[in-house]
N, C-alpha and C. Protein backbone atom coordinates (compact mmCIF):
# COMPACT_ATOMS: atom_id res chain seq x y z
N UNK A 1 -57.86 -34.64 -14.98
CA UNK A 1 -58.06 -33.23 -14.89
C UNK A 1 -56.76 -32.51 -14.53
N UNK A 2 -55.65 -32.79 -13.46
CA UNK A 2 -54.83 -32.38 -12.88
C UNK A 2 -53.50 -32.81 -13.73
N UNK A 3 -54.00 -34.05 -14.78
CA UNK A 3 -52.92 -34.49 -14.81
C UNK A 3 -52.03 -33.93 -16.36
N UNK A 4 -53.07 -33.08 -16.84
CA UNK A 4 -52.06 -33.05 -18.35
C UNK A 4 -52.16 -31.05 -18.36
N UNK A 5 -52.47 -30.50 -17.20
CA UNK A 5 -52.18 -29.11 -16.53
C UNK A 5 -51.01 -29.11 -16.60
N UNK A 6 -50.38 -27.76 -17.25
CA UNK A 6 -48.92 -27.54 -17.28
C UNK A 6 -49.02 -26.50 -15.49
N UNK A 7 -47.67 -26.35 -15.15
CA UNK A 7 -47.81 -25.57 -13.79
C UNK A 7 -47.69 -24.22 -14.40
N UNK A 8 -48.03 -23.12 -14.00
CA UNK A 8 -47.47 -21.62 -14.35
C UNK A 8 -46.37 -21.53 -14.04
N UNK A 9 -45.75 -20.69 -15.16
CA UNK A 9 -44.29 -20.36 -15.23
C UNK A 9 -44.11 -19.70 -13.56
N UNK A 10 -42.89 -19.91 -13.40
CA UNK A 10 -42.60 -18.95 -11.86
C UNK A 10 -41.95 -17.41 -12.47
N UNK A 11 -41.71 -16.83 -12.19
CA UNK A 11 -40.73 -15.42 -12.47
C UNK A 11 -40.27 -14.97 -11.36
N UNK A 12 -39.02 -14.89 -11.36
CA UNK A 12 -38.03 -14.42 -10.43
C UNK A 12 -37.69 -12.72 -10.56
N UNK A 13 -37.87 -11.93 -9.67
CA UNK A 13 -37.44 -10.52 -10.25
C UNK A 13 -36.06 -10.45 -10.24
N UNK A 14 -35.30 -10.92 -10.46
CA UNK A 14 -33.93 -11.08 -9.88
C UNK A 14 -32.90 -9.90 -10.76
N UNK A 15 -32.20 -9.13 -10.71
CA UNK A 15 -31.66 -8.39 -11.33
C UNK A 15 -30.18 -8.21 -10.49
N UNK A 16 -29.03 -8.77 -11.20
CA UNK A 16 -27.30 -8.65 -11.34
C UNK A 16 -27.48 -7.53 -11.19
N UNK A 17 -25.99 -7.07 -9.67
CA UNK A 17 -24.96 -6.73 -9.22
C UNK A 17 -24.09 -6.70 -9.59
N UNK A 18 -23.56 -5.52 -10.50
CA UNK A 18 -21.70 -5.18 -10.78
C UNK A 18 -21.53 -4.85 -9.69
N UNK A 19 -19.97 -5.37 -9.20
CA UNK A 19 -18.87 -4.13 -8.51
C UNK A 19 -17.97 -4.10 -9.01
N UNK A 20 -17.54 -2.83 -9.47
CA UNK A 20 -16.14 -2.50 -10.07
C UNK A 20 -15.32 -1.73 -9.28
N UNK A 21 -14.47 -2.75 -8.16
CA UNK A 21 -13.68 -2.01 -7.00
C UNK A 21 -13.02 -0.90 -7.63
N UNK A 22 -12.49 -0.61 -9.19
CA UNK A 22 -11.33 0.49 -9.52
C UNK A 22 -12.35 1.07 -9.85
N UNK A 23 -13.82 1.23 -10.28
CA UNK A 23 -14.53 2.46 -10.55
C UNK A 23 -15.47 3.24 -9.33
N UNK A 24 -15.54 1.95 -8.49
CA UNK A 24 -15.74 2.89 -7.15
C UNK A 24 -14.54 3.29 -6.54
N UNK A 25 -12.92 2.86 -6.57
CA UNK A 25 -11.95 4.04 -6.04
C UNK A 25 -11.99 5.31 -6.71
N UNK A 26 -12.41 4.99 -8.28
CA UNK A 26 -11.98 6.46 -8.83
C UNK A 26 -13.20 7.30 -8.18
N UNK A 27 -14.35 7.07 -8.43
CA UNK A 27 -15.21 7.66 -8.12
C UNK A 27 -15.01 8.65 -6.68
N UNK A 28 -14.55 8.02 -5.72
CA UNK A 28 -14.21 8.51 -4.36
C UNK A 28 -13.10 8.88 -4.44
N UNK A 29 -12.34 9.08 -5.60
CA UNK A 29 -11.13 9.92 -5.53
C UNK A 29 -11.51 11.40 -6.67
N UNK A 30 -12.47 11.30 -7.15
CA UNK A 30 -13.00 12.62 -7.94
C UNK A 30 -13.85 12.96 -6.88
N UNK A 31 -14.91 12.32 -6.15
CA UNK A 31 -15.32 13.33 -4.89
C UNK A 31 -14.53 14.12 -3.93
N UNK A 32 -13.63 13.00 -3.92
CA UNK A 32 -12.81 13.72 -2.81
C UNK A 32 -12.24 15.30 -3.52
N UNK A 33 -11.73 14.88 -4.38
CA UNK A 33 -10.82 16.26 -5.48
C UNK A 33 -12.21 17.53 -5.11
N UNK A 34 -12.84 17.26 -5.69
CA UNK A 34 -14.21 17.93 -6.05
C UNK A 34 -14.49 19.14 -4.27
N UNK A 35 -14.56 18.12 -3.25
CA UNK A 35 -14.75 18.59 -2.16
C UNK A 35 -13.42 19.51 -2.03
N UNK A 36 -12.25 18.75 -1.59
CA UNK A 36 -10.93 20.32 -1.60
C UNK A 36 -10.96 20.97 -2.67
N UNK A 37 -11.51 21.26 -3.69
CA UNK A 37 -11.69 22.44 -4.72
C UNK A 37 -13.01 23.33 -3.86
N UNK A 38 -13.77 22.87 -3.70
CA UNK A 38 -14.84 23.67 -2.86
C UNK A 38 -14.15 24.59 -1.58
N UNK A 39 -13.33 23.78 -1.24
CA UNK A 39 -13.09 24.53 0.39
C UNK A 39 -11.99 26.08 -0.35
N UNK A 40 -12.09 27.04 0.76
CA UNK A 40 -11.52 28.11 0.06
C UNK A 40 -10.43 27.90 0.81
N UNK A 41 -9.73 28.77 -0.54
CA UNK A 41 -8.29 28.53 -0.23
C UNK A 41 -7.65 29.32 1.31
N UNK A 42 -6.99 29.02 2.14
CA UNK A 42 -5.84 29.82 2.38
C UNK A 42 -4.84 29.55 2.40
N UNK A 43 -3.90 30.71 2.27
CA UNK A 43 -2.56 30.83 2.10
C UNK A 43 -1.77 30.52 3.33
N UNK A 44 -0.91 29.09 3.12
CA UNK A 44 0.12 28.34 3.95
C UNK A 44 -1.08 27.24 4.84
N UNK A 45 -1.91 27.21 4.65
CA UNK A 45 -3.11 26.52 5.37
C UNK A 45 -2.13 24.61 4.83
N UNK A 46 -1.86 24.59 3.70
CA UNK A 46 -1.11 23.14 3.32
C UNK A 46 0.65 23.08 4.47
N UNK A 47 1.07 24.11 4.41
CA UNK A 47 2.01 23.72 4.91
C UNK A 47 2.48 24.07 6.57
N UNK A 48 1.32 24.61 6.96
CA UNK A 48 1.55 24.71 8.45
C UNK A 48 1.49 23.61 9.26
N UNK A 49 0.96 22.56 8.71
CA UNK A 49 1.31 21.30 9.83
C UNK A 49 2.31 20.53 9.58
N UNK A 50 2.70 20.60 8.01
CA UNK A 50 4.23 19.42 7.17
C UNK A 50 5.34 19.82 8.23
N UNK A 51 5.64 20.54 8.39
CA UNK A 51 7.20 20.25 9.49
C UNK A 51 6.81 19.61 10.81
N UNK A 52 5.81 20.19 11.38
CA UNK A 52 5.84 19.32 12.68
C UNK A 52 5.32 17.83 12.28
N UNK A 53 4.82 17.52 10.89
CA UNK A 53 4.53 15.74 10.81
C UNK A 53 6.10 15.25 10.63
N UNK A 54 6.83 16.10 10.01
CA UNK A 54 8.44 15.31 9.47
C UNK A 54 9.51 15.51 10.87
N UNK A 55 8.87 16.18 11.84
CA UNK A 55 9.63 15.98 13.09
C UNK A 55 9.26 14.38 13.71
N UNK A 56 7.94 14.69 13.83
CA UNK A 56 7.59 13.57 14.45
C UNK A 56 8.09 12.16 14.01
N UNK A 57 7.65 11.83 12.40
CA UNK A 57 8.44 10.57 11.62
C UNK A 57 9.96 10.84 11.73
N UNK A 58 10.80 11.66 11.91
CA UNK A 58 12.31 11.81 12.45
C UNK A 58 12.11 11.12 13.66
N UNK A 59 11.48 11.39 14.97
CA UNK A 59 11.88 11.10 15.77
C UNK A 59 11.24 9.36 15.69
N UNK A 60 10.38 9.08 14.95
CA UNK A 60 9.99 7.65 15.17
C UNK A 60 11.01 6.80 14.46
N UNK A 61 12.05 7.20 13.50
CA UNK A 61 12.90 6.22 13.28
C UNK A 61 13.92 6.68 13.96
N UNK A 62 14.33 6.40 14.77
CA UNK A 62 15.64 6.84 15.37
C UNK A 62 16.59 5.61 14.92
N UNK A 63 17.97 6.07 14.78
CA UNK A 63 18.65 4.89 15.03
C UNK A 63 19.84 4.46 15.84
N UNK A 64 18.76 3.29 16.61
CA UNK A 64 19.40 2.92 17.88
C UNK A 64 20.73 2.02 17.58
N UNK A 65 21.75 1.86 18.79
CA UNK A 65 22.89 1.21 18.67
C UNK A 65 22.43 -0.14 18.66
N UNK A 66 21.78 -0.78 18.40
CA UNK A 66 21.59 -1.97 18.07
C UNK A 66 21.09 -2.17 16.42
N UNK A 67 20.55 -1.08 16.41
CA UNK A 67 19.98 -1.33 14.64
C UNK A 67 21.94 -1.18 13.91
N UNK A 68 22.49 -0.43 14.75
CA UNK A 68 24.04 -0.02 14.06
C UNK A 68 24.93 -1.51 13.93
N UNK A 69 24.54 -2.08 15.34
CA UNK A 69 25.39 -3.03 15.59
C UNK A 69 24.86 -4.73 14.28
N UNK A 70 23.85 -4.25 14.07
CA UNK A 70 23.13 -5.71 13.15
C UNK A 70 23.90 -4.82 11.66
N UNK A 71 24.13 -3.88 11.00
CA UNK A 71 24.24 -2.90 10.22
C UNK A 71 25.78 -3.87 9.93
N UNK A 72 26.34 -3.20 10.73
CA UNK A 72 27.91 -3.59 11.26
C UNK A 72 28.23 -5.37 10.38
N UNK A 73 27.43 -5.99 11.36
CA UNK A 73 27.30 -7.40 11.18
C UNK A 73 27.29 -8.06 9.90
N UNK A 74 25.93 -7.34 9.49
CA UNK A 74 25.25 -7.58 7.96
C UNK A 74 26.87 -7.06 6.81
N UNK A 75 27.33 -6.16 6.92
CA UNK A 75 28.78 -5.99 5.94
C UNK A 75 29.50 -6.99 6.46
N UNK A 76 30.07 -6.99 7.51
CA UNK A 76 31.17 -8.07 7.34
C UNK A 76 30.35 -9.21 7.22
N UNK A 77 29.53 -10.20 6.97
CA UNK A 77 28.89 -11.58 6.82
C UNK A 77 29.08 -11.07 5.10
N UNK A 78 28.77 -10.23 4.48
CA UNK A 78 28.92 -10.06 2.86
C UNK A 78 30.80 -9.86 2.52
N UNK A 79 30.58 -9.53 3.59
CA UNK A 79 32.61 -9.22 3.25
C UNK A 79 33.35 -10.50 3.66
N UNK A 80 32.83 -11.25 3.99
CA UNK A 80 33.54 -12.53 4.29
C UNK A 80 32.77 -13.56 3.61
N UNK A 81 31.78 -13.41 3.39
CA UNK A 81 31.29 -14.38 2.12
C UNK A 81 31.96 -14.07 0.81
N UNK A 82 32.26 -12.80 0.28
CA UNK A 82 32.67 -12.41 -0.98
C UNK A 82 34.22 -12.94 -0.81
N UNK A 83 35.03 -12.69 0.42
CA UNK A 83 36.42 -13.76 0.29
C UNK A 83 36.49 -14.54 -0.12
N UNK A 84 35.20 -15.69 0.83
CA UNK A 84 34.94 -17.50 0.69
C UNK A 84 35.20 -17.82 -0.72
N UNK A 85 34.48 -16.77 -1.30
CA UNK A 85 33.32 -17.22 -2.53
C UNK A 85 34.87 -17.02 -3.74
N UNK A 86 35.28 -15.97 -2.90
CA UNK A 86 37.16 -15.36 -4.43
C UNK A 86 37.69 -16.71 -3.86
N UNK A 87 38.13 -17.65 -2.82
CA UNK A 87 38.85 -18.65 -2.41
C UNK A 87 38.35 -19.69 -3.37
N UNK A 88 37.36 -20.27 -2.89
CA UNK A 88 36.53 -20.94 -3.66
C UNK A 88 37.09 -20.93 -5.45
N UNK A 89 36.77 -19.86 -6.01
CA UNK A 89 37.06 -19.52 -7.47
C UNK A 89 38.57 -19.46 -7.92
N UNK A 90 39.44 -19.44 -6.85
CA UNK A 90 40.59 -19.36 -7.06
C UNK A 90 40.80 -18.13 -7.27
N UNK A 91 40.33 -17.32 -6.97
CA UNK A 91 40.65 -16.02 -7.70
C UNK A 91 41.64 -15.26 -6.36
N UNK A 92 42.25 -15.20 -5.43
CA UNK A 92 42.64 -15.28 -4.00
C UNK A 92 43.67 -16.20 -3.45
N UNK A 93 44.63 -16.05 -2.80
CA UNK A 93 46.12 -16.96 -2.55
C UNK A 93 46.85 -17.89 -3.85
C-alpha cells in the first residue's frame, strides 16, 4: 500500500535577491540631488561656511620642523644616490 506511493512534490516559495551596490549608490545620489533642489535657495547660504572649513584644514596641516627636516633628508639621499649611480656608470671623475 505505502510502498509504490510517490511522496508529494514539496514547493519552496523561495524567490532571488539582486543587489546592485552601483544602482543603489546612484539611486541615493538622485535622491539626494532631488532633496537640495527642493530646499529653497538662498543667496551665499553655499559659501558662508567654505572659508572657515579651509582655515581649519590650513591649520590641520601645518608644517612642522620635523616634517622639513625628513624633506631636507629625502633630497639629499636622491642627490647622493644620483652621484653613486653617475660613478657607477662612469659618467663622473
Amino acid at each position: 500500500m505505502g510502498f509504490f506511493q510517490q511522496p508529494k512534490i514539496r514547493k519552496f516559495n523561495y524567490q532571488p535577491v539582486f543587489y546592485d551596490e552601483r544602482k543603489e549608490a546612484l539611486k541615493n545620489k538622485i535622491d539626494a540631488a532631488e532633496r537640495e533642489r527642493a530646499r529653497e535657495y538662498v543667496p551665499g547660504a553655499s559659501i558662508k561656511g567654505s572659508f572657515k572649513r579651509m582655515e581649519v584644514q590650513r591649520k590641520e596641516l601645518k608644517y612642522t620642523p620635523f616634517m622639513r627636516f625628513i624633506s631636507i633628508m629625502g633630497i639629499a639621499a636622491a642627490l647622493v644616490a644620483a652621484v653613486y649611480m653617475a660613478q657607477l656608470m662612469g659618467l663622473l671623475f
